[in-house]
Protein backbone atom coordinates (compact mmCIF):
# COMPACT_ATOMS: atom_id res chain seq x y z
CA UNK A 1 25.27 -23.26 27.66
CA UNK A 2 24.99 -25.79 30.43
CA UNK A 3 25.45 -29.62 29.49
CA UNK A 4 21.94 -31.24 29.56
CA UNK A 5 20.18 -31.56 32.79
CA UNK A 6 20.38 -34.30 35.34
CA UNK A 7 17.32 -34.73 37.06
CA UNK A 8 14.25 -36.88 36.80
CA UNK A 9 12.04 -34.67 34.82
CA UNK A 10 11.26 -35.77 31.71
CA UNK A 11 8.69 -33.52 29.91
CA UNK A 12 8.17 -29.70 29.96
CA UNK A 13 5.40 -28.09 29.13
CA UNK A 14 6.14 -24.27 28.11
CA UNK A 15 3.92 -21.59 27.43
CA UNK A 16 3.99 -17.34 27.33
CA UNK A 17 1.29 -15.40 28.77
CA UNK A 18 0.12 -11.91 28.10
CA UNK A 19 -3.44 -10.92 29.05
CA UNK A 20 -4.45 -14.34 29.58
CA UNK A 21 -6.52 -14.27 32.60
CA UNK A 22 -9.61 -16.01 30.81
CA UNK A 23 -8.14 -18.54 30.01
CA UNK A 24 -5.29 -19.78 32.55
CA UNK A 25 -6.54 -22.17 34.98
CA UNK A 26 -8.96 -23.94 31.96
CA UNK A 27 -5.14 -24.04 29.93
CA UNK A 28 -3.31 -25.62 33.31
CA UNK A 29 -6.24 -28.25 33.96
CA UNK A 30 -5.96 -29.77 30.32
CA UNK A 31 -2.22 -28.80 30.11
CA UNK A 32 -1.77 -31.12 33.23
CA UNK A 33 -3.70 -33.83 32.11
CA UNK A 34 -1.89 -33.91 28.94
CA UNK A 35 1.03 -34.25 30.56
CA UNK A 36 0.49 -36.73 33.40
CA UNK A 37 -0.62 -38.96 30.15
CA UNK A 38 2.66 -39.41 28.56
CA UNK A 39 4.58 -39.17 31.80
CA UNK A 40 4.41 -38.60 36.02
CA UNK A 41 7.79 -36.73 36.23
CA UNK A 42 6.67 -33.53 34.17
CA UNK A 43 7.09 -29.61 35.01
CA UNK A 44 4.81 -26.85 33.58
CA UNK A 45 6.57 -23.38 32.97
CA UNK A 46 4.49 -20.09 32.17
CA UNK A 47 6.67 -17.28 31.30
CA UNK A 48 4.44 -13.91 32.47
CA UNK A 49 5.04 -11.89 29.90
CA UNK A 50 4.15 -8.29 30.84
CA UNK A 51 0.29 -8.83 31.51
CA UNK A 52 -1.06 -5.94 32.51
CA UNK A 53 -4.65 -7.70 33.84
CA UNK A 54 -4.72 -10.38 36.44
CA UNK A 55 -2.58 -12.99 35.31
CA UNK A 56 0.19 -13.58 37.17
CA UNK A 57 -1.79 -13.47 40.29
CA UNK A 58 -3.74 -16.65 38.53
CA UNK A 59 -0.12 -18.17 37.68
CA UNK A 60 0.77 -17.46 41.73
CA UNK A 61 -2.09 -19.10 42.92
CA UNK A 62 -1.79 -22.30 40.85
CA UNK A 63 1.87 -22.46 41.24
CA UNK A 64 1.27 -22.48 45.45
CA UNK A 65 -1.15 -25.53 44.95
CA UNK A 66 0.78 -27.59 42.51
CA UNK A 67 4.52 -27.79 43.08
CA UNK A 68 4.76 -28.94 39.27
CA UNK A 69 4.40 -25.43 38.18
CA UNK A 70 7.42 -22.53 37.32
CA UNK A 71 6.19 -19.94 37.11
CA UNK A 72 8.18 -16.90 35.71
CA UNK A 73 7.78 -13.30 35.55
CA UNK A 74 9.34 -11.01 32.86
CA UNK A 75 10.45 -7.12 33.61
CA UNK A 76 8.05 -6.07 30.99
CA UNK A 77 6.40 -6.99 27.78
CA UNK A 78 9.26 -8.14 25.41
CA UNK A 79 7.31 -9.81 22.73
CA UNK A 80 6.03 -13.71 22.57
CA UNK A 81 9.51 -14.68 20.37
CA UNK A 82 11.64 -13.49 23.01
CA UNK A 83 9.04 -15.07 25.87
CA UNK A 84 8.82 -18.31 24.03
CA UNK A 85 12.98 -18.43 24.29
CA UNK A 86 12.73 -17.36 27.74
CA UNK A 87 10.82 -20.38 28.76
CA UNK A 88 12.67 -23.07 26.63
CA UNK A 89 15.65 -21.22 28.56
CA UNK A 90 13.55 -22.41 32.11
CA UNK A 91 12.84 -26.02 31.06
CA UNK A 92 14.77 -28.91 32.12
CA UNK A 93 12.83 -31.94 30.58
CA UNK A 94 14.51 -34.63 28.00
CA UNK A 95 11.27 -33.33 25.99
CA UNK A 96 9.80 -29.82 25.97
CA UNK A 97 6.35 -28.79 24.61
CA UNK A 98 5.71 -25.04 23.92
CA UNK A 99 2.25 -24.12 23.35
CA UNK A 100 0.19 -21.22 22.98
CA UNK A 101 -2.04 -20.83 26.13
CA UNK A 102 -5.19 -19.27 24.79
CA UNK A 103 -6.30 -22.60 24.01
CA UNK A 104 -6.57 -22.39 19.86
CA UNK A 105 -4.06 -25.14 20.24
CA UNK A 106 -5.17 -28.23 22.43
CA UNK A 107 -2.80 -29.57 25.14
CA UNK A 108 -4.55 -32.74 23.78
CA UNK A 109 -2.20 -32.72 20.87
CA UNK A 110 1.08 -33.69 23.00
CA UNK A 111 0.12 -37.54 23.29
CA UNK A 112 -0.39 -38.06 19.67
CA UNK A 113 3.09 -35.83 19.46
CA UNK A 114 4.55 -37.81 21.59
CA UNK A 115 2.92 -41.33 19.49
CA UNK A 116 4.52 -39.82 16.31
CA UNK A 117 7.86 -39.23 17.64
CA UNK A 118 7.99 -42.61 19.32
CA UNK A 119 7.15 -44.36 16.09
CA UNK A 120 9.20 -41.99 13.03
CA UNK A 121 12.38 -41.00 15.73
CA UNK A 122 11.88 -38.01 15.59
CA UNK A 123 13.58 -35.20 16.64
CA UNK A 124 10.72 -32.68 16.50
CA UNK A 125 7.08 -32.92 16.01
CA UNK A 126 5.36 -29.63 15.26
CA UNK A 127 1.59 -29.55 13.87
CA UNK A 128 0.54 -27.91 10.48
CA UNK A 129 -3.04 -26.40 10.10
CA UNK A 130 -5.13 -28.64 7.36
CA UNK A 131 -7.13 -25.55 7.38
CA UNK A 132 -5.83 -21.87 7.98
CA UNK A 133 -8.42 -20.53 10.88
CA UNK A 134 -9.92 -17.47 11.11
CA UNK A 135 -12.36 -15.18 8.83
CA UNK A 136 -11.97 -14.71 4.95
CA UNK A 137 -9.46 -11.70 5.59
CA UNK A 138 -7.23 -13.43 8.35
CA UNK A 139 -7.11 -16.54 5.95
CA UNK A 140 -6.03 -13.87 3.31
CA UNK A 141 -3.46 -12.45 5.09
CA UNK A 142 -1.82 -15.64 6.31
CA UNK A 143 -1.93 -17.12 2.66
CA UNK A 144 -0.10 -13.87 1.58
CA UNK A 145 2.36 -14.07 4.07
CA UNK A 146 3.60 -17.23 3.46
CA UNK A 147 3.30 -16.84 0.00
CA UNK A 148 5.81 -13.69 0.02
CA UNK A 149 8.11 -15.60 2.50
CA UNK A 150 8.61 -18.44 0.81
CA UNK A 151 8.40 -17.73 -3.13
CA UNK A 152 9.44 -13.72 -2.85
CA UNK A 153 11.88 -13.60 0.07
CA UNK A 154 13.15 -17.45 -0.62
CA UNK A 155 13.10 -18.09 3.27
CA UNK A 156 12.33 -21.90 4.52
CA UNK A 157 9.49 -22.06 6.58
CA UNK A 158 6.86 -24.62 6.81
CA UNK A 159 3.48 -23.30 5.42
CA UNK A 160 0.08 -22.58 8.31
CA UNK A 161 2.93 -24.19 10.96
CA UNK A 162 1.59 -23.55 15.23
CA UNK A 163 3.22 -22.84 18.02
CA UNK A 164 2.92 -26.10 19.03
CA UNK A 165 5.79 -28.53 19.09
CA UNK A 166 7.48 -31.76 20.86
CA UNK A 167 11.15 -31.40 20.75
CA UNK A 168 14.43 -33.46 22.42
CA UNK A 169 16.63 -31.91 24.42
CA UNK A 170 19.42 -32.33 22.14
CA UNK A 171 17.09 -30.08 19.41
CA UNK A 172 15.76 -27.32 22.38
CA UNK A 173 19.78 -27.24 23.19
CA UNK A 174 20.59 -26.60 19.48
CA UNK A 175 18.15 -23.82 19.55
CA UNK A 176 19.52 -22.33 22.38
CA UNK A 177 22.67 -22.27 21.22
CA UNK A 178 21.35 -19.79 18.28
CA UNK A 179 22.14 -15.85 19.71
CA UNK A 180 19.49 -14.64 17.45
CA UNK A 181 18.11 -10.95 18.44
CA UNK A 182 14.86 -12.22 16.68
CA UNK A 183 14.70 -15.49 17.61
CA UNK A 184 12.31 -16.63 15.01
CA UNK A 185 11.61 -20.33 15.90
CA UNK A 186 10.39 -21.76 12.73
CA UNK A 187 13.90 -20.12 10.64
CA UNK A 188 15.98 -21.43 13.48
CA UNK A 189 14.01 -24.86 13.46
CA UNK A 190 14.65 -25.12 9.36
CA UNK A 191 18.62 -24.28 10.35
CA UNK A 192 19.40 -26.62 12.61
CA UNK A 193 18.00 -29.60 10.49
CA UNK A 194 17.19 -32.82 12.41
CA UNK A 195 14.50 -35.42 11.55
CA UNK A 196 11.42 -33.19 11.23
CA UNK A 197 7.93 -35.25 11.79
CA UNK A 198 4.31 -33.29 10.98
CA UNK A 199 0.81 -33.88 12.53
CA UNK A 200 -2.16 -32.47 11.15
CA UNK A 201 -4.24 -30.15 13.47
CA UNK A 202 -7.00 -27.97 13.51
CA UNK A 203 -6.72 -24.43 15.38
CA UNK A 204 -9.48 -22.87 16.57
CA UNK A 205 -10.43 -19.16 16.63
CA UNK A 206 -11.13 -17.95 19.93
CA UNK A 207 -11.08 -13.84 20.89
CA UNK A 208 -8.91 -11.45 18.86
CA UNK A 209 -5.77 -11.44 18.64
CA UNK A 210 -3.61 -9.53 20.71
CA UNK A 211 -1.13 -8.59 18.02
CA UNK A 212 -2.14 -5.17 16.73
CA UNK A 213 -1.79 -3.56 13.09
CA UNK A 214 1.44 -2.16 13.75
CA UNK A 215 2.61 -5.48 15.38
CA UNK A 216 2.27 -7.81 12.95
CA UNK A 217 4.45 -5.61 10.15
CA UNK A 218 7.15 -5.27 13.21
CA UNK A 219 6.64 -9.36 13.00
CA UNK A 220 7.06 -9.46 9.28
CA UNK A 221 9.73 -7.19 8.93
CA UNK A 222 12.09 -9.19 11.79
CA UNK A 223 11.36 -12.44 10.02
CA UNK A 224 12.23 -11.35 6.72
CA UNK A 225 15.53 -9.31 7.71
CA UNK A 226 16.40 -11.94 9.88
CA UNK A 227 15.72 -14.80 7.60
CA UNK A 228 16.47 -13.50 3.79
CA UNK A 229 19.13 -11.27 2.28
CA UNK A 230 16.40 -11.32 -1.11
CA UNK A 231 15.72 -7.55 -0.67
CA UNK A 232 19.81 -6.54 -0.54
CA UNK A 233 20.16 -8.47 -3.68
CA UNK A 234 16.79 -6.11 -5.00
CA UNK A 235 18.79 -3.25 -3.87
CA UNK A 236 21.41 -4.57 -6.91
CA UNK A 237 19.26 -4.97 -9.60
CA UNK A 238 17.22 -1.76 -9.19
CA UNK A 239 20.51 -0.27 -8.58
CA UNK A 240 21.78 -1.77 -11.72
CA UNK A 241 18.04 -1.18 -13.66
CA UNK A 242 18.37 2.87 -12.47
CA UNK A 243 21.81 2.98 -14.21
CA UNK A 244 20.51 1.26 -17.44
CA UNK A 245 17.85 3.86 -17.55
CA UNK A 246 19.99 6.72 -16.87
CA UNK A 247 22.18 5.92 -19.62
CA UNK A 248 19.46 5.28 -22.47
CA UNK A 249 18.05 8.60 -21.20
CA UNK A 250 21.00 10.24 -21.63
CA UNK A 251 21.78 9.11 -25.25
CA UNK A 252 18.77 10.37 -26.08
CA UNK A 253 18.85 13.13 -24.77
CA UNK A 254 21.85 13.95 -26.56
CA UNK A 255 20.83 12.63 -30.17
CA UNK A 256 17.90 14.92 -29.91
CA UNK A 257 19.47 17.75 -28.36
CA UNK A 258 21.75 17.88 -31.30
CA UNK A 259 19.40 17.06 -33.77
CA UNK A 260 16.33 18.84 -32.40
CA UNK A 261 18.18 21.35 -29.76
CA UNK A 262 14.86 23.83 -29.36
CA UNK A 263 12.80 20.82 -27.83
CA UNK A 264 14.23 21.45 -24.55
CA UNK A 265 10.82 21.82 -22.35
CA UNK A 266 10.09 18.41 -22.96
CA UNK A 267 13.26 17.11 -21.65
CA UNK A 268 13.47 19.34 -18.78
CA UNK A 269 10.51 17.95 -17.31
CA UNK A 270 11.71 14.34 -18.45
CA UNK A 271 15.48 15.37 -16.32
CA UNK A 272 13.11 16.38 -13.42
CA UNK A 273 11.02 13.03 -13.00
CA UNK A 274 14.12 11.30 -13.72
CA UNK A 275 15.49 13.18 -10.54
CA UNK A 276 12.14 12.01 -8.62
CA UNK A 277 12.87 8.56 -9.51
CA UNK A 278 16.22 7.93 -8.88
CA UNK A 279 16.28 10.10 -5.17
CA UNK A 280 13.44 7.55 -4.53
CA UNK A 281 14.92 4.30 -5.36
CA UNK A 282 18.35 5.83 -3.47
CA UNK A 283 15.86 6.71 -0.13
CA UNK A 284 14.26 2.95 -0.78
CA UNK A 285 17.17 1.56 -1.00
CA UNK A 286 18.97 3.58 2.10
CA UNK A 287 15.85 2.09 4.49
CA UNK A 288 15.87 -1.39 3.26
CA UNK A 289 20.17 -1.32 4.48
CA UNK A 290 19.13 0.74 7.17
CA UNK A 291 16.65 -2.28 8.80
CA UNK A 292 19.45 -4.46 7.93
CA UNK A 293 22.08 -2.33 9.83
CA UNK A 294 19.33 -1.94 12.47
CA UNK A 295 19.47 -5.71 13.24
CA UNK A 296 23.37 -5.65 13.19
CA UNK A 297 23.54 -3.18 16.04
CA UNK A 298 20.92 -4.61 17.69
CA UNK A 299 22.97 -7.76 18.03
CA UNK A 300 26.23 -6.60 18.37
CA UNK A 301 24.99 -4.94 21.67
CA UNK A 302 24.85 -8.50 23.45
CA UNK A 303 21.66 -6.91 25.36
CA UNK A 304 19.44 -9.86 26.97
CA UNK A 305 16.42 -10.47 25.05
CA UNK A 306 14.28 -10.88 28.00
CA UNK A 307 14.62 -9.53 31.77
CA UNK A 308 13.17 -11.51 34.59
CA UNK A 309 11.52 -9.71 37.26
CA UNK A 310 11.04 -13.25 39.51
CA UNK A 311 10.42 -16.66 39.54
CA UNK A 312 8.69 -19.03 41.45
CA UNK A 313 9.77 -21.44 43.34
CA UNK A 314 12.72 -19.32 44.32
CA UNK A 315 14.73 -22.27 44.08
CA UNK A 316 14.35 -22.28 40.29
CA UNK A 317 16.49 -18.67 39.88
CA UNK A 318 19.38 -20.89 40.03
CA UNK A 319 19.26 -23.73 38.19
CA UNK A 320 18.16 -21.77 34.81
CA UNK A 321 20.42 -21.94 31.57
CA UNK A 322 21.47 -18.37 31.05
CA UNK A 323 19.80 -16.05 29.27
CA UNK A 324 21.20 -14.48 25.93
């Protein structure tokens, strides 16, 4: 990692787009406000992430007008973890704001951020929900999620946490220096420590949500094998349990056999569910090691976790930190 950049700018505002047409240049007006509040020497850095509609032609356009503006464009979609990296890899502020861009989180935020971390020192300031958005399901959901992450799976996160943050350089660069495959903000931002200040916000529910069904349990099960080892340590204990059962099976088996050696239907089918069971817990227990192992290879194989097509202006492609 490069030492800490040089230069005059002094906030950057960071963002990932996918399918965000709708919402771009309403996002870049109050983005660039926001900024221009707290300071004149700030930079504004969408990371394209694989939108299929017309998104990064919006992002060209407003970049051509308003030097202020990086805009960069990613080989393909590679998930908004991996974009959100990608663009804290692109910024060269002293302070760096990443925010979602589909407006449920107002650029407004960063000068009472920026207020907070003034007055406590802070290293970070990240906002926490006072009340989880969304329908009675979503709400659900969420509540169940962060119940089973932090109570069940023993992981530190902050509970109804957004995307939105102010950090220092000297925490972004500690991030950075994590070579996380899943680079899980929130587990990295518990890691690293620093002082840690929180803001009370309100998110607002606008659209659906791009993640599908089958997204959000590829989300949970990254966070939790890349946060917890809780369900290796199951793997013991029902390992352990499945013996204990075994055995007390067995010895009764055996008392009855000899005393009772003609009831032998009974405890054929009791042999054959024992069978069931145990080849289950063994399969169970083979996947859970499996996503574990999964995550080991994935990482040992050094690949990039993002792949830039472009960026704009050209003169950005090399000045950025490199990617990992």
């Amino acid at each position: 990692m490069k030492d800490t950049p040089t230069n005059d700018i002094e906030l950057s505002v960071t963002t990932a787009v996918y399918q965000a047409e709708t919402f771009i240049d309403e996002f870049y007006r109050r983005a660039s406000l926001a900024a221009a509040s707290v300071t004149p020497h700030y930079e504004i850095v969408f990371v394209n992430d694989g939108s299929r509609d017309k998104s990064l032609e919006r992002l060209l356009a407003i970049q051509q007008q308003d030097p202020k503006v990086v805009v960069v464009d990613l080989s393909r979609n590679f998930g908004q973890p991996n974009a959100v990296r990608t663009a804290l890899e692109y910024a060269r502020g002293k302070l760096v704001f990443p925010i979602d861009d589909d407006l449920e989180e107002d650029p407004e935020w960063l000068g009472l951020f920026h207020t907070v971390m003034r007055e406590q020192s802070a290293d970070v300031v990240f906002g926490v929900q006072q009340k989880r958005k969304g329908k009675i399901v979503e709400r659900f959901f969420g509540n169940a999620f962060y119940f089973l992450m932090q109570r069940i799976f023993r992981i530190e996160c902050t509970r109804d946490i957004v995307t939105a943050r102010l950090m220092t350089r000297r925490y972004v660069d500690a991030m950075l220096a994590h070579k996380e495959y899943n680079f899980e903000i929130s587990i990295i931002g518990h890691r690293i420590g620093f002082k840690r200040a929180t803001v009370p916000v309100t998110k607002h529910s606008i659209g659906t949500s791009s993640y599908s069904f089958w997204k959000k349990v590829k989300y949970v099960e990254d966070y939790v094998t890349s946060g917890s080892t809780v369900p290796l340590v199951w793997i013991i204990l029902a390992g352990v349990a499945c013996l204990g059962i075994a055995g007390l099976l067995f010895v009764m088996f055996m008392a009855d056999w000899i005393l009772h050696y003609h009831q032998t239907v009974f405890y054929g089918r009791l042999t054959l569910a024992s069978i069931w069971f145990i080849g289950g817990a063994v399969l169970t227990a083979l996947g859970i090691v499996g996503l574990y192992t999964a995550q080991i290879a994935n990482q040992v194989k050094g690949r990039p976790l993002a792949v830039v097509r472009d960026v704009w202006p050209a003169s950005r492609i090399t000045e950025q930190r490199p990617l990992s």
